[in-house]
C-alpha atoms as a PDB file:
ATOM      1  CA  UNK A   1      -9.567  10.158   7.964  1.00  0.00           C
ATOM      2  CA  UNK A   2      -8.449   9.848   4.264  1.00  0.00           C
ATOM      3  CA  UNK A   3     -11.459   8.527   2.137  1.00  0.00           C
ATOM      4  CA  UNK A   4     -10.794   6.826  -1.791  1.00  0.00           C
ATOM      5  CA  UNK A   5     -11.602  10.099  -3.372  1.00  0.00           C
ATOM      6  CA  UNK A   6      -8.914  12.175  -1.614  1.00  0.00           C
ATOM      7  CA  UNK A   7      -6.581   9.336  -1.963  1.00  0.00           C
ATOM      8  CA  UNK A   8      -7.140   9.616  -5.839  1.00  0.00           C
ATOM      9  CA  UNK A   9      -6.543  13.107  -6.070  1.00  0.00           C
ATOM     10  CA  UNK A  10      -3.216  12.684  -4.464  1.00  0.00           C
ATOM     11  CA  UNK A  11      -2.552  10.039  -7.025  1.00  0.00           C
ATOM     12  CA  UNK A  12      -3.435  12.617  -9.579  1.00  0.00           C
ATOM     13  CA  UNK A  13      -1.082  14.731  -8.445  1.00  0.00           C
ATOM     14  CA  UNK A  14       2.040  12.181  -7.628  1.00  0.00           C
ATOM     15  CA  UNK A  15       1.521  11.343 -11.181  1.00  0.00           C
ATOM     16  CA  UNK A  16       1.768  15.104 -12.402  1.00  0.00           C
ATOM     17  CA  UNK A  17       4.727  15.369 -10.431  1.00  0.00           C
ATOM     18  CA  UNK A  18       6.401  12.668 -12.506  1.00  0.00           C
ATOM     19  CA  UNK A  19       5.037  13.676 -15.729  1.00  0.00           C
ATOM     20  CA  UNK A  20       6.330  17.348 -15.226  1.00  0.00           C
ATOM     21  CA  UNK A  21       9.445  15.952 -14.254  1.00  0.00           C
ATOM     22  CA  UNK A  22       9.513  14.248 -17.477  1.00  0.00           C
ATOM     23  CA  UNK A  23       8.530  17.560 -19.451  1.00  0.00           C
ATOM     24  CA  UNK A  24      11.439  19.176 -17.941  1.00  0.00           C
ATOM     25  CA  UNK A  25      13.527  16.899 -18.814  1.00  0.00           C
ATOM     26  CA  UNK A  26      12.530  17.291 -22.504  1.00  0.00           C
ATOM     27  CA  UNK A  27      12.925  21.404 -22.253  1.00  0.00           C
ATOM     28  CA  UNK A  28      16.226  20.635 -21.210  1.00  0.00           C
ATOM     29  CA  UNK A  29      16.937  18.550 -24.051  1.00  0.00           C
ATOM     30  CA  UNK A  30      15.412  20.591 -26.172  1.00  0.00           C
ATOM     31  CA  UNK A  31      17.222  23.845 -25.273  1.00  0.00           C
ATOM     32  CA  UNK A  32      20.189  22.485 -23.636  1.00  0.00           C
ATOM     33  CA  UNK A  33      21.114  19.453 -25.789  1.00  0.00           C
ATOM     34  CA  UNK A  34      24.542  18.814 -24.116  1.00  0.00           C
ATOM     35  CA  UNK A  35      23.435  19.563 -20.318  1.00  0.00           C
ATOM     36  CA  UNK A  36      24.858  16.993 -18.771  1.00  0.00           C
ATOM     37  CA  UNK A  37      22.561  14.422 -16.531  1.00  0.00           C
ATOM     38  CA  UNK A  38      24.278  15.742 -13.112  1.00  0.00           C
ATOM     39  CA  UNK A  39      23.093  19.104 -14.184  1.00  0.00           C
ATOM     40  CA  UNK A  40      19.676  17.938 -15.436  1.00  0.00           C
ATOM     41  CA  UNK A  41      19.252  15.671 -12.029  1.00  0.00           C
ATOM     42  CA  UNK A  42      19.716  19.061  -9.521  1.00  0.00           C
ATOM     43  CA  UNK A  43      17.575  21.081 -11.952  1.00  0.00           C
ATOM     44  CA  UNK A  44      14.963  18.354 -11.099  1.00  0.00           C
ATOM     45  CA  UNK A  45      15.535  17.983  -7.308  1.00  0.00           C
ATOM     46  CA  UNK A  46      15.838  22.337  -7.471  1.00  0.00           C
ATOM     47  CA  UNK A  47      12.205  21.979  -8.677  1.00  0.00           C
ATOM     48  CA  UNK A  48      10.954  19.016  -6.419  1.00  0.00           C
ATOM     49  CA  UNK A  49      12.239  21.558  -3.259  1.00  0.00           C
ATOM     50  CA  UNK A  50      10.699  24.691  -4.556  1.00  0.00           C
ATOM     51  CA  UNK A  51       7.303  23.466  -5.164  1.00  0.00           C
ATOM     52  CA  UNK A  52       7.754  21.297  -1.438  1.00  0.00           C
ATOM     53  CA  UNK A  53       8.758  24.723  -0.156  1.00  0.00           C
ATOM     54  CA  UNK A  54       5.933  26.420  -1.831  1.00  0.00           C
ATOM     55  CA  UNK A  55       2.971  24.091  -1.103  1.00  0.00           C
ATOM     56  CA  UNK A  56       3.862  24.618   2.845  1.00  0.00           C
ATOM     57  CA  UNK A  57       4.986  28.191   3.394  1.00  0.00           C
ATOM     58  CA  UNK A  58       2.395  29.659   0.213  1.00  0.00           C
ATOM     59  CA  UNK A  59      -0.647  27.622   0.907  1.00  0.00           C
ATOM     60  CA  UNK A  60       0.093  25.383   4.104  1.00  0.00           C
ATOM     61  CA  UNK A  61      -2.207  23.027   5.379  1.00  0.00           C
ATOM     62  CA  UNK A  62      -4.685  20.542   3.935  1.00  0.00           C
ATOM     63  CA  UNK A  63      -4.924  23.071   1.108  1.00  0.00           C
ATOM     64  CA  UNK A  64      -0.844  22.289   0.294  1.00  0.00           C
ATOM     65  CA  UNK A  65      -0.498  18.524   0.730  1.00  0.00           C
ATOM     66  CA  UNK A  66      -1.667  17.955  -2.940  1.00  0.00           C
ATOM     67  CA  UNK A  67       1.120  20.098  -4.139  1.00  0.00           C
ATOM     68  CA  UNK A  68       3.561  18.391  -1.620  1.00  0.00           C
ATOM     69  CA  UNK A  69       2.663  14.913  -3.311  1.00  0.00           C
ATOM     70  CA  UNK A  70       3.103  16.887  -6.779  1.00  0.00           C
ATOM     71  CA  UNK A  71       6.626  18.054  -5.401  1.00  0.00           C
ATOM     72  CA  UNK A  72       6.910  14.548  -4.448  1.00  0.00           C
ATOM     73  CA  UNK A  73       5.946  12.985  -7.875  1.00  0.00           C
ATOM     74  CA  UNK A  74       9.350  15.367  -8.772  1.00  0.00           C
ATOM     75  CA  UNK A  75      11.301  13.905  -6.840  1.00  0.00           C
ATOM     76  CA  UNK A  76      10.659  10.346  -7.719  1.00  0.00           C
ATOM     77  CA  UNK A  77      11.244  11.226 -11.216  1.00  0.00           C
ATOM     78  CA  UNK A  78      14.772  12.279 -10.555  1.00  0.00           C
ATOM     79  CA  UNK A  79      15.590   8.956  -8.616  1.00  0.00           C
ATOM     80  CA  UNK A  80      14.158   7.470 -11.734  1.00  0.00           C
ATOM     81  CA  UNK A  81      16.447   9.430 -13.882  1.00  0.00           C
ATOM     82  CA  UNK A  82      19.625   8.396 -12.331  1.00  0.00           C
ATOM     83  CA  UNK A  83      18.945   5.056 -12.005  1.00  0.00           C
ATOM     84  CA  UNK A  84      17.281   4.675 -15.215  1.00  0.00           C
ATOM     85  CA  UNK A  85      19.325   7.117 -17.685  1.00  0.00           C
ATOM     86  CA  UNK A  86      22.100   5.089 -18.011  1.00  0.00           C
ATOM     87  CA  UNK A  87      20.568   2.572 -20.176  1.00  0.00           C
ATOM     88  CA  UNK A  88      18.964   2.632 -23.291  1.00  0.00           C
ATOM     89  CA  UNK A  89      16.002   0.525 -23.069  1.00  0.00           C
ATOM     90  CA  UNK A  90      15.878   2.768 -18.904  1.00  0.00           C
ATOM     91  CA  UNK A  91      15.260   5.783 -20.668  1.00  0.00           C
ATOM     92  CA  UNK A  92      12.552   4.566 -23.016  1.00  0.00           C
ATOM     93  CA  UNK A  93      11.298   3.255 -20.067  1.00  0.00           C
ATOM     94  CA  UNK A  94      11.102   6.648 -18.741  1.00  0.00           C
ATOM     95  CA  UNK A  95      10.108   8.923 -21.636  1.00  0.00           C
ATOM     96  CA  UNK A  96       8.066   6.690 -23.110  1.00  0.00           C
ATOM     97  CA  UNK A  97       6.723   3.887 -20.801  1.00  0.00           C
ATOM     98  CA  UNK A  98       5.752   6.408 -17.861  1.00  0.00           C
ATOM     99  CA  UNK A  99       3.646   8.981 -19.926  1.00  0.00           C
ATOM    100  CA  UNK A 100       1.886   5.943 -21.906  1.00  0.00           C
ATOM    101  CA  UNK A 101       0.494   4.507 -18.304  1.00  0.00           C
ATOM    102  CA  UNK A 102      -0.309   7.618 -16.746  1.00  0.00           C
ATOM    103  CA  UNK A 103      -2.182   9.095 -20.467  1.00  0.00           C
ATOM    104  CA  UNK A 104      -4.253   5.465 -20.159  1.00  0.00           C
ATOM    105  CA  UNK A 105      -4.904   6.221 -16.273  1.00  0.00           C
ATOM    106  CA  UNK A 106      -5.522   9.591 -16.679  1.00  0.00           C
ATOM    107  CA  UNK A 107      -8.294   8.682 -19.881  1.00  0.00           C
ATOM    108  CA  UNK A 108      -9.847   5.603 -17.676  1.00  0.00           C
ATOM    109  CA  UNK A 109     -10.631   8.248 -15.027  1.00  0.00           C
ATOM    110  CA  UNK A 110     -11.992  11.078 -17.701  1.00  0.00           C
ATOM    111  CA  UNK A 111     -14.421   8.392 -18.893  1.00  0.00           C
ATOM    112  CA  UNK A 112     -15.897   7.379 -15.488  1.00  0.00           C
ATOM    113  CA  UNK A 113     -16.997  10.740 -15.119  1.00  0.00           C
ATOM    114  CA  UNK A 114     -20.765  10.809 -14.816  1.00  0.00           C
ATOM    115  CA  UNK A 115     -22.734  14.031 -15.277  1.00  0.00           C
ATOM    116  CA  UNK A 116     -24.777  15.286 -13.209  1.00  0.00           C
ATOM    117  CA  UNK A 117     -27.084  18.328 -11.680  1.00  0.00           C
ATOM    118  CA  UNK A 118     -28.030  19.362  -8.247  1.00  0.00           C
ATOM    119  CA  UNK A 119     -31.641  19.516  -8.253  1.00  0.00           C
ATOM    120  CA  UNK A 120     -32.906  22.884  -7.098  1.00  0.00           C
ATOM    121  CA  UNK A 121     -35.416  22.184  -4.248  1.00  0.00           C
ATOM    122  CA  UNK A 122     -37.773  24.281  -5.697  1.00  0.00           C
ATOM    123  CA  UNK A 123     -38.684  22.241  -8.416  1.00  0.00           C
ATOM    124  CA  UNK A 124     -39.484  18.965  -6.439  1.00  0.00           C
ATOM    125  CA  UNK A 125     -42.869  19.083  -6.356  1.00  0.00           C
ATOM    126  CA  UNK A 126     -44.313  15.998  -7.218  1.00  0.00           C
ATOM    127  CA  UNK A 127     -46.182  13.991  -4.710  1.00  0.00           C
ATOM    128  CA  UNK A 128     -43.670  11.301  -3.912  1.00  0.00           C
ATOM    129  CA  UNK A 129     -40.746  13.452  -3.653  1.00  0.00           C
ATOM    130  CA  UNK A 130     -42.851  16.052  -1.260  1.00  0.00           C
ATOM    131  CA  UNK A 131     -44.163  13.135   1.170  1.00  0.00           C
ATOM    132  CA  UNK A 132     -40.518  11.663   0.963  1.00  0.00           C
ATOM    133  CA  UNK A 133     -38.994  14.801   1.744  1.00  0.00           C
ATOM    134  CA  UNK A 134     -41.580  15.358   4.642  1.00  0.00           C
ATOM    135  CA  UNK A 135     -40.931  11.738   6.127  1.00  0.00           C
ATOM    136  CA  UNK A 136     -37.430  12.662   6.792  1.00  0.00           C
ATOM    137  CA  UNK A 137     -38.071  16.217   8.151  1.00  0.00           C
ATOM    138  CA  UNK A 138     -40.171  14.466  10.878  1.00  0.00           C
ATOM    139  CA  UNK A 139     -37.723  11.334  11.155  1.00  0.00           C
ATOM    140  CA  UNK A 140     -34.466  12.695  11.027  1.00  0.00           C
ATOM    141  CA  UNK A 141     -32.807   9.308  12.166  1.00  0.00           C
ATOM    142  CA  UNK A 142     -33.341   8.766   7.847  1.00  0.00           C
ATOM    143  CA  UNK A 143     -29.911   8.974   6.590  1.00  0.00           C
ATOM    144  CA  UNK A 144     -28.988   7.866   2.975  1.00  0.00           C
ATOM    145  CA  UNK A 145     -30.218   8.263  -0.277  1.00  0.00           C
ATOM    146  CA  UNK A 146     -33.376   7.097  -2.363  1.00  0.00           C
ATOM    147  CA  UNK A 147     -33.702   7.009  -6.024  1.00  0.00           C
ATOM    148  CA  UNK A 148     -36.603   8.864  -7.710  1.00  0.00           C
ATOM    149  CA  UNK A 149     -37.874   9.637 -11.639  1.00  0.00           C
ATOM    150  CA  UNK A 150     -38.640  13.025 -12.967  1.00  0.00           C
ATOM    151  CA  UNK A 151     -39.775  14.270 -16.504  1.00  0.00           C
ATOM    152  CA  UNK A 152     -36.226  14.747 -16.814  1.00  0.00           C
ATOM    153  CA  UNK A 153     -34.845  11.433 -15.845  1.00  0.00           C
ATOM    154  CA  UNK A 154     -33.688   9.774 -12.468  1.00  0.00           C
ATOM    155  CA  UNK A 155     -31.986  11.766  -9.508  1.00  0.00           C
ATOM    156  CA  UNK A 156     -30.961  10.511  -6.130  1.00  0.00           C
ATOM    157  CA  UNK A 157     -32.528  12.360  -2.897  1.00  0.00           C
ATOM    158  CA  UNK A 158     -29.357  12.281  -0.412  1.00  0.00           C
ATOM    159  CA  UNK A 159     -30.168  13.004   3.631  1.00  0.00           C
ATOM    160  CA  UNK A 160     -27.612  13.437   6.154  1.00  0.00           C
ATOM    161  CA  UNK A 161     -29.813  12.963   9.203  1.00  0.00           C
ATOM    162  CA  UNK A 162     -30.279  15.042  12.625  1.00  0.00           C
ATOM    163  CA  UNK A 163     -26.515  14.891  13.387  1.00  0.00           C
ATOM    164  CA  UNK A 164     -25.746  17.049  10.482  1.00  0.00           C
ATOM    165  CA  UNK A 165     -28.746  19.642  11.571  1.00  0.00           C
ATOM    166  CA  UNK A 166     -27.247  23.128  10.274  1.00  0.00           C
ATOM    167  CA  UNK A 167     -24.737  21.686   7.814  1.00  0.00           C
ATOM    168  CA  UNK A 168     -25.287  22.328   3.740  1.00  0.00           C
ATOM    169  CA  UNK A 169     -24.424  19.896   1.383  1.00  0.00           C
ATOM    170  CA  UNK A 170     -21.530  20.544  -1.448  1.00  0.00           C
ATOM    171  CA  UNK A 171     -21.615  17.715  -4.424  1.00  0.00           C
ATOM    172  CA  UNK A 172     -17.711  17.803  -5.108  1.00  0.00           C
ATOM    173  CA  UNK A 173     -17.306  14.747  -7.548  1.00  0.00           C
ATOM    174  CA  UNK A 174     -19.386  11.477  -9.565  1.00  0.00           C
ATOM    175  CA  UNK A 175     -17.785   8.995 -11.009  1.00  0.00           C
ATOM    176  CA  UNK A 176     -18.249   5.172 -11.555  1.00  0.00           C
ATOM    177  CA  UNK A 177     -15.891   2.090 -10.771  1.00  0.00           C
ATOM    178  CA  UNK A 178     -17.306  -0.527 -12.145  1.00  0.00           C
ATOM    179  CA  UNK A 179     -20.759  -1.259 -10.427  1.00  0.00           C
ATOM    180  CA  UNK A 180     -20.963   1.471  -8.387  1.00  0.00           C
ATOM    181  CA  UNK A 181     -22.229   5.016  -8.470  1.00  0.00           C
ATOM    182  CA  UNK A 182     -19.285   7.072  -6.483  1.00  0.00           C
ATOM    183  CA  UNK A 183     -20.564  10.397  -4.673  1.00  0.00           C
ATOM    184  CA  UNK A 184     -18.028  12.733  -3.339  1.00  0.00           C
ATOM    185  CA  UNK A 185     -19.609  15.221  -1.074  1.00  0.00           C
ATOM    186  CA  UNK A 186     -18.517  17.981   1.585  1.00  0.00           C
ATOM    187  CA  UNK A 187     -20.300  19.407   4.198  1.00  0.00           C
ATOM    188  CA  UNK A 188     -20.284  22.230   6.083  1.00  0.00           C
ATOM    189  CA  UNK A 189     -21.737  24.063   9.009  1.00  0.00           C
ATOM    190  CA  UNK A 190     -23.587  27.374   8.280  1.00  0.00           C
ATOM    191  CA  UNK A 191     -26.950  27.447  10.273  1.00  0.00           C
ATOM    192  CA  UNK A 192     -29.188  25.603   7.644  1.00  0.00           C
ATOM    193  CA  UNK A 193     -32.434  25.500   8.968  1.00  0.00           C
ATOM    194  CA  UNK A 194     -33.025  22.096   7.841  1.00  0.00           C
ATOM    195  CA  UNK A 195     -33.888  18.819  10.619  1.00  0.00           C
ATOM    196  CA  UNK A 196     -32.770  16.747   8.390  1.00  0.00           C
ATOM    197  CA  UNK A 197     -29.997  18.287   6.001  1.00  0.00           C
ATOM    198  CA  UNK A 198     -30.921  16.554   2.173  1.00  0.00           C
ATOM    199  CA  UNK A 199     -29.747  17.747  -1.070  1.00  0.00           C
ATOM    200  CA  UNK A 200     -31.121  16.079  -4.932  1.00  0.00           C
ATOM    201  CA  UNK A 201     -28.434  15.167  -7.889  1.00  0.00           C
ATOM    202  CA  UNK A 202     -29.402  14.589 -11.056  1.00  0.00           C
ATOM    203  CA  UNK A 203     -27.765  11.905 -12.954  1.00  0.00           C
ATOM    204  CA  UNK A 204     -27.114  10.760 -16.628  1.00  0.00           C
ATOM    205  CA  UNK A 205     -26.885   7.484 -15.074  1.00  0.00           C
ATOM    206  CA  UNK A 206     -26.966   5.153 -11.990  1.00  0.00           C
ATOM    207  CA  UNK A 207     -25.213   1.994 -11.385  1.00  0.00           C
ATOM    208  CA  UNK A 208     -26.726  -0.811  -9.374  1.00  0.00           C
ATOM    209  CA  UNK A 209     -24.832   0.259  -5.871  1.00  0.00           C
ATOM    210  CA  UNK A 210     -24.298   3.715  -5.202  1.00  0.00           C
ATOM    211  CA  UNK A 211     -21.737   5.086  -2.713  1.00  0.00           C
ATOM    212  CA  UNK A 212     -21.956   8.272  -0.850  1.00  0.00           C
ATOM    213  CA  UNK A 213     -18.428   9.908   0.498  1.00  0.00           C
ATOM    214  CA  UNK A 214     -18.225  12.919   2.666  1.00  0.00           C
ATOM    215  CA  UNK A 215     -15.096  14.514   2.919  1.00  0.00           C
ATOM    216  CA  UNK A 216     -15.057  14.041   7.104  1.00  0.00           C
ATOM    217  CA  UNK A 217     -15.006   9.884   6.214  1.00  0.00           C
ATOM    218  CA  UNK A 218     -18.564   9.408   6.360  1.00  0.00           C
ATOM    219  CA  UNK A 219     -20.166   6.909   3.978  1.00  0.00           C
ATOM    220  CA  UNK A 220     -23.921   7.275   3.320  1.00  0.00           C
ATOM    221  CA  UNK A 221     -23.966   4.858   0.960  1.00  0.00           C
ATOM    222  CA  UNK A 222     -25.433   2.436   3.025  1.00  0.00           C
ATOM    223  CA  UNK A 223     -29.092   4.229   3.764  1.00  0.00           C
ATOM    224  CA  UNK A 224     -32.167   3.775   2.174  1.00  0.00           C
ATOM    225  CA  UNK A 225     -32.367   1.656  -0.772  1.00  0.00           C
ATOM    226  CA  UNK A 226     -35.236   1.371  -3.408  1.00  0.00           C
END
């Protein structure tokens, strides 16, 4: 299953694609001012093959498909180019339309960013956090997240429950959209001792719904609440 987060990072790359399209496009100019736009279109699909070839015979699977959208993003720059070259207000359009959306898109996401700090577990020690992290360790059915206070300001205590006995958890990504907290996580399997799998993330802030994405589908978001 694809969740919101890897769907964005596709995104991310489609719109490289079409923005390095566009910067070849200007080196072209640039060096080759009287290349003509037959020439500059197969220099573009040359490029849109190579990294295509690259992302599946170089890195190949899940690993590659990001670079296949990227080689992707190429390519729809190209069809852009010949449909859109031919006219003058096309190619401002294209060279100056395009980058202008993507720069705005690209600055929207940079300023959702939240930051934040995995909590090392030796430093909960205060009572609540202790008896909270013992209720799940007996109860293991607890999956979710709770919201606690330190010295240091507010963190979220994340469990995955008895399912995901043995699995450690990776924070990958936070980020906000608009009244929501957005958690990207991964797990993975490597014999942690653990009942109940949990991990802590600090947080500069927290919006009034928080969601919780593992990379396998899985949305914890909808656990314990405070």
């Amino acid at each position: 299953m694809t969740n919101k987060g890897e769907i964005d990072i596709f995104l991310y790359f489609y719109e490289a694609g079409i923005i390095l399209g566009i910067v070849m496009c200007g080196l072209n100019y640039l060096f080759m001012r009287k290349i003509e736009d037959r020439t500059q279109l197969l220099l573009l699909f040359s490029l849109s093959i190579l990294i295509f070839v690259f992302s599946i015979s170089v890195i190949g699977g899940f690993e590659g498909m990001p670079y296949g959208v990227l080689s992707l993003g190429v390519l729809t720059l190209a069809v852009l180019y010949f449909f859109l070259n031919r006219f003058d207000i096309g190619k401002k359009i294209l060279f100056i339309g395009f980058p202008l959306i993507f720069a705005v898109h690209i600055f929207i996401g940079f300023i959702n960013q939240v930051d934040y700090q995995v909590v090392d577990k030796e430093r909960l020690m205060d009572v609540e956090t202790k008896q909270y992290i013992g209720k799940i360790e007996k109860d293991t059915s607890v999956v979710g997240y709770k919201k606690f206070k330190d010295g240091e300001g507010d963190f979220l205590l994340i469990s995955m429950g008895g399912k995901k006995k043995g699995n450690t958890i990776e924070v990958l990504e936070v980020k906000e959209d608009y009244d929501k907290t957005i958690i990207r996580i991964r797990t993975s399997y490597n014999k942690n001792p653990e009942p109940n799998p949990y991990i802590a993330v600090a947080l500069t802030r927290i919006k009034s719904k928080v969601v919780i994405l593992d990379t396998d589908g899985t949305n914890y978001g909808d656990g314990l609440l405070d």
